[in-house]
C-alpha atoms as a PDB file:
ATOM      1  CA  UNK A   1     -58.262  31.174 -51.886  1.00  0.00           C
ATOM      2  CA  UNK A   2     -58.778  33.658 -54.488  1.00  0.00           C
ATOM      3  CA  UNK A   3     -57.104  36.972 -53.532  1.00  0.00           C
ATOM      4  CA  UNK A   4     -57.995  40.545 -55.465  1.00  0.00           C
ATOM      5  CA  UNK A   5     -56.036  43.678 -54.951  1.00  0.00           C
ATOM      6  CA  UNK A   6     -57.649  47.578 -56.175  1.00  0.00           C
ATOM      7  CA  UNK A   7     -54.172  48.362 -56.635  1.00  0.00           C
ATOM      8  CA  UNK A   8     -54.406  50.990 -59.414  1.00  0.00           C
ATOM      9  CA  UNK A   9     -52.342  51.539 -62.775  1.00  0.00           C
ATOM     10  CA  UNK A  10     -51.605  54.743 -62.790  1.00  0.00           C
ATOM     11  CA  UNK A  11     -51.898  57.578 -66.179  1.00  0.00           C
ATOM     12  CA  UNK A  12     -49.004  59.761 -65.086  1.00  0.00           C
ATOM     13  CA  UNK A  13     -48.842  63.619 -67.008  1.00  0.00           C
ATOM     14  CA  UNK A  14     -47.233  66.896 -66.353  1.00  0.00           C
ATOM     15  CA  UNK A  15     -49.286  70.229 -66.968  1.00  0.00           C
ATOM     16  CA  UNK A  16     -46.966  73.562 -66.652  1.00  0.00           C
ATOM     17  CA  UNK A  17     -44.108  71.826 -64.401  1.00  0.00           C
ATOM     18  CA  UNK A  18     -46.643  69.732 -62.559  1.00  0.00           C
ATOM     19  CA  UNK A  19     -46.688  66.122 -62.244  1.00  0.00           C
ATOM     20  CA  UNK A  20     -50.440  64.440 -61.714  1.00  0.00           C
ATOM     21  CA  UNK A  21     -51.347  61.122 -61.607  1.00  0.00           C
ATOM     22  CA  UNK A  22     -54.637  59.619 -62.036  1.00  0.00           C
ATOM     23  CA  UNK A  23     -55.764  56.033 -62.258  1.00  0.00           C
ATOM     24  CA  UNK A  24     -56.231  54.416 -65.822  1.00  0.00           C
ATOM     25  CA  UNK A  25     -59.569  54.307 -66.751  1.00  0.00           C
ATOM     26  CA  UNK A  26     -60.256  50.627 -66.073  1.00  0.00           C
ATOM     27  CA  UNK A  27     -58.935  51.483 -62.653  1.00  0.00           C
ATOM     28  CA  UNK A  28     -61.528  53.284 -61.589  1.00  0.00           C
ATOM     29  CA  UNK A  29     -63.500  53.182 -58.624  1.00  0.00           C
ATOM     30  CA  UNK A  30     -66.890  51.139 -59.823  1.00  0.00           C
ATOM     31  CA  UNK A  31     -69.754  54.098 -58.747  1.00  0.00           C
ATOM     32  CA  UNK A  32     -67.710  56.083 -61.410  1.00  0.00           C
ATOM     33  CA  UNK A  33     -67.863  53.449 -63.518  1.00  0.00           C
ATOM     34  CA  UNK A  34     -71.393  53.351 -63.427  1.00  0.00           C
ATOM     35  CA  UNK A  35     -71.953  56.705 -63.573  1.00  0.00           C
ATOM     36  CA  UNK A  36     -70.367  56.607 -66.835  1.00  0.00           C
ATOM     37  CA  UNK A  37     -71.840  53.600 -68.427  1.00  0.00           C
ATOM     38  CA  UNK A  38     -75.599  55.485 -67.783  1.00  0.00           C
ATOM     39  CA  UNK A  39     -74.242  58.217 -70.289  1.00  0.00           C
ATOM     40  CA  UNK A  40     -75.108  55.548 -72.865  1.00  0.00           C
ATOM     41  CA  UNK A  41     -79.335  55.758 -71.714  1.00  0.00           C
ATOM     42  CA  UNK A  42     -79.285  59.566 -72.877  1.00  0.00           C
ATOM     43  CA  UNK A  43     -80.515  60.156 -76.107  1.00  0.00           C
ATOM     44  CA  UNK A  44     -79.357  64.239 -76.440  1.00  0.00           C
ATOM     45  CA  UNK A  45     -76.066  64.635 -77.319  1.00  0.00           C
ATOM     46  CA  UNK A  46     -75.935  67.970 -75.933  1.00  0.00           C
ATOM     47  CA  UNK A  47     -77.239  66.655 -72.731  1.00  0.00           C
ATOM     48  CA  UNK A  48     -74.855  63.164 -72.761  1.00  0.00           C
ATOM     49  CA  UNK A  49     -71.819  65.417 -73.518  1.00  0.00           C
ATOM     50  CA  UNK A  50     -72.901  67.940 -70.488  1.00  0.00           C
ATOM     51  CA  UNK A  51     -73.077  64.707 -68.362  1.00  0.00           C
ATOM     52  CA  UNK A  52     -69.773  63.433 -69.511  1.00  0.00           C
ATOM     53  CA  UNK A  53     -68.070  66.793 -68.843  1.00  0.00           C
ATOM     54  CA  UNK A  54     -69.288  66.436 -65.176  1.00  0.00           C
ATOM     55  CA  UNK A  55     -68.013  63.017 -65.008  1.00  0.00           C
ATOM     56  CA  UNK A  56     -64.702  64.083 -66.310  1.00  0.00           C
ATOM     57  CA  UNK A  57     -64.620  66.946 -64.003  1.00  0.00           C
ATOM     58  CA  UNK A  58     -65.683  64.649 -60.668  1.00  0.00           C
ATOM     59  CA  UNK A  59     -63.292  61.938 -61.967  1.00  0.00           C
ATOM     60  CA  UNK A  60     -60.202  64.713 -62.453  1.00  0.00           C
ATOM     61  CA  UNK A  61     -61.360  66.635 -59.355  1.00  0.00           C
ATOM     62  CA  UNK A  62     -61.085  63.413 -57.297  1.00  0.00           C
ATOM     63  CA  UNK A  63     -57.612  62.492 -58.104  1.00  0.00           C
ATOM     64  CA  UNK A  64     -55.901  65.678 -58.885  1.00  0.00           C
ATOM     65  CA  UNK A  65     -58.064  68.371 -56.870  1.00  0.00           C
ATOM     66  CA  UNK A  66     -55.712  71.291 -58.481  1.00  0.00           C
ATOM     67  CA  UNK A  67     -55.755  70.672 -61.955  1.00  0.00           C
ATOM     68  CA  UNK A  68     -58.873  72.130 -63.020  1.00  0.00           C
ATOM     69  CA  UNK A  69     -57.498  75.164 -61.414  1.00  0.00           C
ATOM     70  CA  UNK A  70     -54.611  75.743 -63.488  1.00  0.00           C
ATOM     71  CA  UNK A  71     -55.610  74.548 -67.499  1.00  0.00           C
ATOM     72  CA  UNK A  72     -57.642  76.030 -69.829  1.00  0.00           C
ATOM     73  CA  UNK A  73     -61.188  73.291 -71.541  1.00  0.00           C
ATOM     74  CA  UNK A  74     -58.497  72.823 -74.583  1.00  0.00           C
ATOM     75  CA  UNK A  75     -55.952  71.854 -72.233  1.00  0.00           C
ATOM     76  CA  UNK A  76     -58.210  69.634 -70.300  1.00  0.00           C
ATOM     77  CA  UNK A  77     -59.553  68.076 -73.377  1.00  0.00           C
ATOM     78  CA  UNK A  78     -56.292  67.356 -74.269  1.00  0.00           C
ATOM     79  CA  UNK A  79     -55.592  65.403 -70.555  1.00  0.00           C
ATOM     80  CA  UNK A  80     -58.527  63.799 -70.903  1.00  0.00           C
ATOM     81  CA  UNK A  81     -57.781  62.554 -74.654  1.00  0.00           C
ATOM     82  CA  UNK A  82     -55.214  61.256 -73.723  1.00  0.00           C
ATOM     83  CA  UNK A  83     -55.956  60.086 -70.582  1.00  0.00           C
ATOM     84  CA  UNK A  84     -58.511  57.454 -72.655  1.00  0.00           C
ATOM     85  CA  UNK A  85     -55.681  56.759 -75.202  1.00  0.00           C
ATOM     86  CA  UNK A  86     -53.542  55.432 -72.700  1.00  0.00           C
ATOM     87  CA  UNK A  87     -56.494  53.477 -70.950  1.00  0.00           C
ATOM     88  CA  UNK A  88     -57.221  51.653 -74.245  1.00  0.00           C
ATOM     89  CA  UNK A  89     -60.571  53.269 -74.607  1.00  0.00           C
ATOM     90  CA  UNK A  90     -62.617  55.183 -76.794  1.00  0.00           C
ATOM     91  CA  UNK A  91     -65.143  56.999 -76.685  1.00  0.00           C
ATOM     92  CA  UNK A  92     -68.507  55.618 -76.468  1.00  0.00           C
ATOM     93  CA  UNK A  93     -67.271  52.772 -74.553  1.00  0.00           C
ATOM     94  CA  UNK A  94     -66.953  52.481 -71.010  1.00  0.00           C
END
């Protein structure tokens, strides 16, 4: 028997004293995942970079619910920088 676990690796960070956690990228739940691959059917980069913000928010909203609260976009842009760094991705992959 073949037996699969969801048990996700974890991109651990620290914003102004606070610890967060957040699963890696390839950890993610797969309607995220999917979400994020259709980025790649839009053709307007204004538009596909919109979308992607949203995605980032949900995805960062989901997981650490007070972050978006506390950091300025630079700061967030930062997170999320890294946040694919340490995933192994970049962008325009998924």
């Amino acid at each position: 028997m073949i037996e699969f676990s969801d048990k996700a690796e974890l991109f651990n960070f620290k914003v102004n004293g606070k610890k967060y956690s957040i699963p890696k990228a390839k950890c993610m739940p797969y309607s995220l995942v999917k979400k994020w691959r259709g980025l790649s059917n839009i053709d307007d980069e204004e538009e596909k970079n919109n979308k992607a913000l949203e995605i980032q928010e949900e995805i960062f909203k989901t997981y650490c619910p007070k972050l978006l609260e506390d950091v300025t976009i630079g700061t967030f842009e930062k997170i999320v920088s890294a946040w694919y760094e340490d995933s192994g991705i970049t962008l325009g992959e998924s």
